[in-house]
N, C-alpha and C. Protein backbone atom coordinates (compact mmCIF):
# COMPACT_ATOMS: atom_id res chain seq x y z
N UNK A 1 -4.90 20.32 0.51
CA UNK A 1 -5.04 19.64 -0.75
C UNK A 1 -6.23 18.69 -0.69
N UNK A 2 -7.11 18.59 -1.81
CA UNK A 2 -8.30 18.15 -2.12
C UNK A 2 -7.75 16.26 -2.68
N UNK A 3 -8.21 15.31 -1.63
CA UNK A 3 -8.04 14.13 -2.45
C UNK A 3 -9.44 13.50 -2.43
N UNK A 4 -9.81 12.82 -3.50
CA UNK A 4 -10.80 12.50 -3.88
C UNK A 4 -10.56 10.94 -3.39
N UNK A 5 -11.41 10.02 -2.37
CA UNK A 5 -11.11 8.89 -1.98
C UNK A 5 -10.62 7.88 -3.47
N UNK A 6 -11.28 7.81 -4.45
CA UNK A 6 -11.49 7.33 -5.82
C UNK A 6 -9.45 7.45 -5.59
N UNK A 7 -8.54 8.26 -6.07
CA UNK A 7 -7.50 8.38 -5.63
C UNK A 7 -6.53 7.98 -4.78
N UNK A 8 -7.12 7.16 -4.01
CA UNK A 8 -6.48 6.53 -2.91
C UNK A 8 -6.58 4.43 -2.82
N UNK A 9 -5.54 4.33 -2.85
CA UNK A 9 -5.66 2.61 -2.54
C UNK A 9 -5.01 2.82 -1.57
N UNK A 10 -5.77 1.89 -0.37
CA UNK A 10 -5.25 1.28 1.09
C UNK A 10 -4.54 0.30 0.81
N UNK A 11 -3.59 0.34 0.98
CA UNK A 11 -2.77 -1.28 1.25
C UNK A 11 -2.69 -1.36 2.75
N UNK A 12 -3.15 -2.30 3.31
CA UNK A 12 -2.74 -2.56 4.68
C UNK A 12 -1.98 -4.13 4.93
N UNK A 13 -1.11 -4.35 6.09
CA UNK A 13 -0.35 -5.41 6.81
C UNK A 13 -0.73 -5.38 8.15
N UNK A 14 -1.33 -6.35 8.17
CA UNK A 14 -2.17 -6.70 9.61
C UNK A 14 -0.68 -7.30 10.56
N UNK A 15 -0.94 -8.00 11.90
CA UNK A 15 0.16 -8.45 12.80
C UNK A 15 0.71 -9.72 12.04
N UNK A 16 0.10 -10.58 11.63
CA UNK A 16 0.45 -11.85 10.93
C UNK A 16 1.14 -11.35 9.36
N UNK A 17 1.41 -10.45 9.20
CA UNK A 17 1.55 -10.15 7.55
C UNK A 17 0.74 -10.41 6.93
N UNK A 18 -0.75 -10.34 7.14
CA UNK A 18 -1.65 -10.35 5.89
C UNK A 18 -1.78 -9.19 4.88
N UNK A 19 -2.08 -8.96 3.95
CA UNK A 19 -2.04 -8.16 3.15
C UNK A 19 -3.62 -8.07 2.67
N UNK A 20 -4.21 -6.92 2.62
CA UNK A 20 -5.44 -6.37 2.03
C UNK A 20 -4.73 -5.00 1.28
N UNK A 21 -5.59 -5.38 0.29
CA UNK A 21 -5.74 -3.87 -0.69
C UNK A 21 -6.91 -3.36 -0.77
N UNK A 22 -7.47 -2.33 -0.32
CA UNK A 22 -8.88 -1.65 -0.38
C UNK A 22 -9.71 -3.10 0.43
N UNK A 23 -9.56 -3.27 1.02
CA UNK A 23 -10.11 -4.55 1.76
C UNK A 23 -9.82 -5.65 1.02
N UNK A 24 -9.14 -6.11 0.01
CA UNK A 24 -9.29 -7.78 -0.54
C UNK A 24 -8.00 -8.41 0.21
N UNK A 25 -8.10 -9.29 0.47
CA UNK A 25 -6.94 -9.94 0.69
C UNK A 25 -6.28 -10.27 -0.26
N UNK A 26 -4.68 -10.18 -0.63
CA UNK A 26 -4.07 -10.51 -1.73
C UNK A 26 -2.55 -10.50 -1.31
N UNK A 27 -2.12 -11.60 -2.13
CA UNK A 27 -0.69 -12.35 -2.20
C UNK A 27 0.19 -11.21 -2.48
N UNK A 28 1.64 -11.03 -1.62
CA UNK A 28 2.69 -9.78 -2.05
C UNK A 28 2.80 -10.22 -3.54
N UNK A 29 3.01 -11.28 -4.08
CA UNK A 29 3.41 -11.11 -5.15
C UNK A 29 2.37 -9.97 -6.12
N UNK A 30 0.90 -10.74 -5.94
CA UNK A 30 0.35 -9.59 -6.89
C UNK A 30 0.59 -8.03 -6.40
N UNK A 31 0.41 -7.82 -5.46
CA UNK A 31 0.42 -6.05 -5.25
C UNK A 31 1.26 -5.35 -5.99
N UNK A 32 2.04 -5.50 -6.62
CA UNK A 32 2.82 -4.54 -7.30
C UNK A 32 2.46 -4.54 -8.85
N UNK A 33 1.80 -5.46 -9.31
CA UNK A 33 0.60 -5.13 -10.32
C UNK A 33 -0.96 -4.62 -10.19
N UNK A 34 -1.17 -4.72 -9.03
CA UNK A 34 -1.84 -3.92 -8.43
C UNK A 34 -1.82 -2.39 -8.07
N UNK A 35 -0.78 -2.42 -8.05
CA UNK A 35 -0.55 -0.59 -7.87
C UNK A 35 -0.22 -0.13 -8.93
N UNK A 36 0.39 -1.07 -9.59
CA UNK A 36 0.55 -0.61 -11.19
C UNK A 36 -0.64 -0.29 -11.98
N UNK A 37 -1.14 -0.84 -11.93
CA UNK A 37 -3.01 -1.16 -12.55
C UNK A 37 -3.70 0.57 -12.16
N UNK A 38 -3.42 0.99 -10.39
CA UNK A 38 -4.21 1.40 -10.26
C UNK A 38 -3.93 2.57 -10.54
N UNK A 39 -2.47 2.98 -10.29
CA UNK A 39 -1.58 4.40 -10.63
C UNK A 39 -1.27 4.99 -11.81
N UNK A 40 -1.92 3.34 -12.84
CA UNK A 40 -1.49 4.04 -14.34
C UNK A 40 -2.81 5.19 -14.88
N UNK A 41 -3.47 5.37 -14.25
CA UNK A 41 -4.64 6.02 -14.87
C UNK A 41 -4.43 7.08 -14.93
N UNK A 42 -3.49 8.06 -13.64
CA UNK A 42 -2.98 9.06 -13.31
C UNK A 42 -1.82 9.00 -12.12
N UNK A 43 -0.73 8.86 -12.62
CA UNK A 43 0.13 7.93 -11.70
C UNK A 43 0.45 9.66 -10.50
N UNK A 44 0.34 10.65 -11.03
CA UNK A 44 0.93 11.91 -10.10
C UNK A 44 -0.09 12.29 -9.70
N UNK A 45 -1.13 11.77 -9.38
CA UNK A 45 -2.42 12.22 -8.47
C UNK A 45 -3.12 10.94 -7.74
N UNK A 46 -2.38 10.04 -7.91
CA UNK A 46 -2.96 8.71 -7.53
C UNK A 46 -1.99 8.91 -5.66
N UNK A 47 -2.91 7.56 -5.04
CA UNK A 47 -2.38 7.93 -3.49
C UNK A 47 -2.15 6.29 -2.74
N UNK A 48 -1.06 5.93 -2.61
CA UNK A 48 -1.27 4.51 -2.02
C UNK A 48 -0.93 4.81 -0.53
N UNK A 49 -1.89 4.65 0.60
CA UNK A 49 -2.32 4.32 1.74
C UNK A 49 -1.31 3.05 2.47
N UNK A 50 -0.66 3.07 2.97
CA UNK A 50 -0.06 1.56 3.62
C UNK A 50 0.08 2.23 4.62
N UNK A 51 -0.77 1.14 5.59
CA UNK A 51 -1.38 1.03 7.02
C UNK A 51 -0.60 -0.49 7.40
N UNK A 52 0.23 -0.32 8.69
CA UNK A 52 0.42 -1.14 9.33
C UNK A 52 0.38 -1.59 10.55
N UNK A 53 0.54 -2.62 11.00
CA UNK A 53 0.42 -2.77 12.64
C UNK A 53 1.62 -3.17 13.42
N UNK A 54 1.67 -2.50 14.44
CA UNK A 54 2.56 -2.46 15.23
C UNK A 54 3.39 -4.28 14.98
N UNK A 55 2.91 -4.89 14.59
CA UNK A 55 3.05 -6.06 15.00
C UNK A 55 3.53 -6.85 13.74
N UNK A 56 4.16 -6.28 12.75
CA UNK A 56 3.73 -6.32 11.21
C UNK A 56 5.78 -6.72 10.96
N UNK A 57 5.96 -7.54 10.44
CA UNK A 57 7.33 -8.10 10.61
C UNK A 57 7.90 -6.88 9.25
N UNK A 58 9.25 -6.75 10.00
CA UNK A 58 9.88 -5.73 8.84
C UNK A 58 10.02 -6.28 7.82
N UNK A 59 10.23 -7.48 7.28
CA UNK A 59 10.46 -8.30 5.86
C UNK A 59 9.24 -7.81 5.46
N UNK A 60 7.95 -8.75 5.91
CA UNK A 60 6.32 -7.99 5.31
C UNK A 60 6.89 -6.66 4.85
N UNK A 61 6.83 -5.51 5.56
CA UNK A 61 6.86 -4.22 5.31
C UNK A 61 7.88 -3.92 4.13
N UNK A 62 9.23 -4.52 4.04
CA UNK A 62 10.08 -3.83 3.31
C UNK A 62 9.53 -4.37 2.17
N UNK A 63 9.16 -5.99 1.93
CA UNK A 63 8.58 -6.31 0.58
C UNK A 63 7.64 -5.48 -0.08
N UNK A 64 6.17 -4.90 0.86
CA UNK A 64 5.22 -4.54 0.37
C UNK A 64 5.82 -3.13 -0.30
N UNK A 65 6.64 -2.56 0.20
CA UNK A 65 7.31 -1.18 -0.61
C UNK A 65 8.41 -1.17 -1.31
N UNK A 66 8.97 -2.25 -1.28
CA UNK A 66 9.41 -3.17 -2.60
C UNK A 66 8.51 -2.60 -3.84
N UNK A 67 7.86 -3.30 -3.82
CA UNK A 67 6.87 -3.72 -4.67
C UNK A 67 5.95 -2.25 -4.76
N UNK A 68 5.59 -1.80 -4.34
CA UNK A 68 4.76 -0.18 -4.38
C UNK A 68 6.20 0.61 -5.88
N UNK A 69 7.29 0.94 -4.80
CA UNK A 69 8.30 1.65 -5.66
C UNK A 69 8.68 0.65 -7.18
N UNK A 70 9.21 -0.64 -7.36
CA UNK A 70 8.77 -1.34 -8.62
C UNK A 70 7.67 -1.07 -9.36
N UNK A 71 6.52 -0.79 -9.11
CA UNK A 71 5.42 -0.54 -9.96
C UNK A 71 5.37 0.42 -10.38
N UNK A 72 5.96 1.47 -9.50
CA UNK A 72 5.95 3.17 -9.85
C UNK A 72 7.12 3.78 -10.80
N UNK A 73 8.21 2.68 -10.55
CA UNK A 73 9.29 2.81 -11.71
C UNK A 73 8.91 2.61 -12.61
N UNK A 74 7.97 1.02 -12.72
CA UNK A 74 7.25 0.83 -14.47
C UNK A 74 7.05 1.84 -15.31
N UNK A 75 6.21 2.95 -14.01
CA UNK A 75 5.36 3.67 -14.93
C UNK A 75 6.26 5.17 -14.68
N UNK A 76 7.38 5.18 -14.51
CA UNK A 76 7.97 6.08 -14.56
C UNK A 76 7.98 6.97 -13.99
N UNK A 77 7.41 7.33 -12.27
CA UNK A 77 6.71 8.11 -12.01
C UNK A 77 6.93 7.76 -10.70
N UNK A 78 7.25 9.14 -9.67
CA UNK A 78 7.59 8.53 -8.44
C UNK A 78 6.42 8.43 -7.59
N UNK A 79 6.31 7.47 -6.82
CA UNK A 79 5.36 7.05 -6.03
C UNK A 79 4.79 8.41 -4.58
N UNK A 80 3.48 8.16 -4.85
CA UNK A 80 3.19 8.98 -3.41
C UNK A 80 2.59 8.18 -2.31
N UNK A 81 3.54 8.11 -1.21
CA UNK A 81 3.32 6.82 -0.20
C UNK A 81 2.63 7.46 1.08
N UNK A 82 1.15 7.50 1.66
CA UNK A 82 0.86 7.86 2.91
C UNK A 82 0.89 6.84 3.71
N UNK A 83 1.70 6.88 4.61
CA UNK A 83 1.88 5.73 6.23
C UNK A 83 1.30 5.98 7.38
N UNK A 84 0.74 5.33 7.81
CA UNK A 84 -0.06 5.06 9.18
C UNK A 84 0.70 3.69 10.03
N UNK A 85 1.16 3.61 10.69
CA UNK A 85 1.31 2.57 11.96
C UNK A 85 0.19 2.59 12.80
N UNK A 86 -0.19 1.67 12.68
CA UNK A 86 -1.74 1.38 13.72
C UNK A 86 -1.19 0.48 14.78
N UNK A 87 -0.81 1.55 15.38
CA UNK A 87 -0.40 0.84 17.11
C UNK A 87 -2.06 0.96 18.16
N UNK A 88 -1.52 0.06 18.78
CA UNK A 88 -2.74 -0.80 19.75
C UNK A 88 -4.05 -1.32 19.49
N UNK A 89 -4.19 -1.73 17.98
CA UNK A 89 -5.44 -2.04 16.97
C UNK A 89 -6.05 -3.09 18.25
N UNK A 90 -4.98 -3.73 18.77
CA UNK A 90 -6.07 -4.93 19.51
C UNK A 90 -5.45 -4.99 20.78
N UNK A 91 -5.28 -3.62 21.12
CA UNK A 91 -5.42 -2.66 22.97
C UNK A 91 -6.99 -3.01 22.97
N UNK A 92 -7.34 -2.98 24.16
CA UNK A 92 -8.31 -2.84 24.90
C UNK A 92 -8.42 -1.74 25.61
């Protein structure tokens, strides 16, 4: 299957629970208008990316997909979630 990057938002959770979307840093609260925003254009071809780190507290995690699936209910439309765990980001 052909995805066009344009199609894809990264959400990532660094070890501290920081949150970036496509690189910005941003508050859990906004992200789920954020994915709303970005999925409404074409919510069944759209792709949200959540990348995490080994180190990434399960509250962080369960909120941020909280909030992914809330936005995708808005729009009526079930979410397509690709996951990455980025184990040993800061192995040597």
């Amino acid at each position: 299957m052909d995805v066009k990057q344009a199609d894809i938002l990264t959400v990532k959770l660094d070890a501290q629970d920081r949150l970036t979307v496509d690189g910005d840093t941003m508050a859990m609260a906004r992200v789920g208008k954020a994915v709303e925003q970005f999925a409404a254009v074409s919510p069944r071809h759209r792709i949200i990316a959540v990348e995490t780190d080994r180190e990434t507290s399960y509250n962080a995690y369960f909120q941020l997909q909280d909030a992914i699936v809330k936005a995708y209910r808005r729009l009526k439309c079930p979410p397509r979630i690709a996951e990455t765990a980025a184990y040993g980001l800061n192995d040597k």
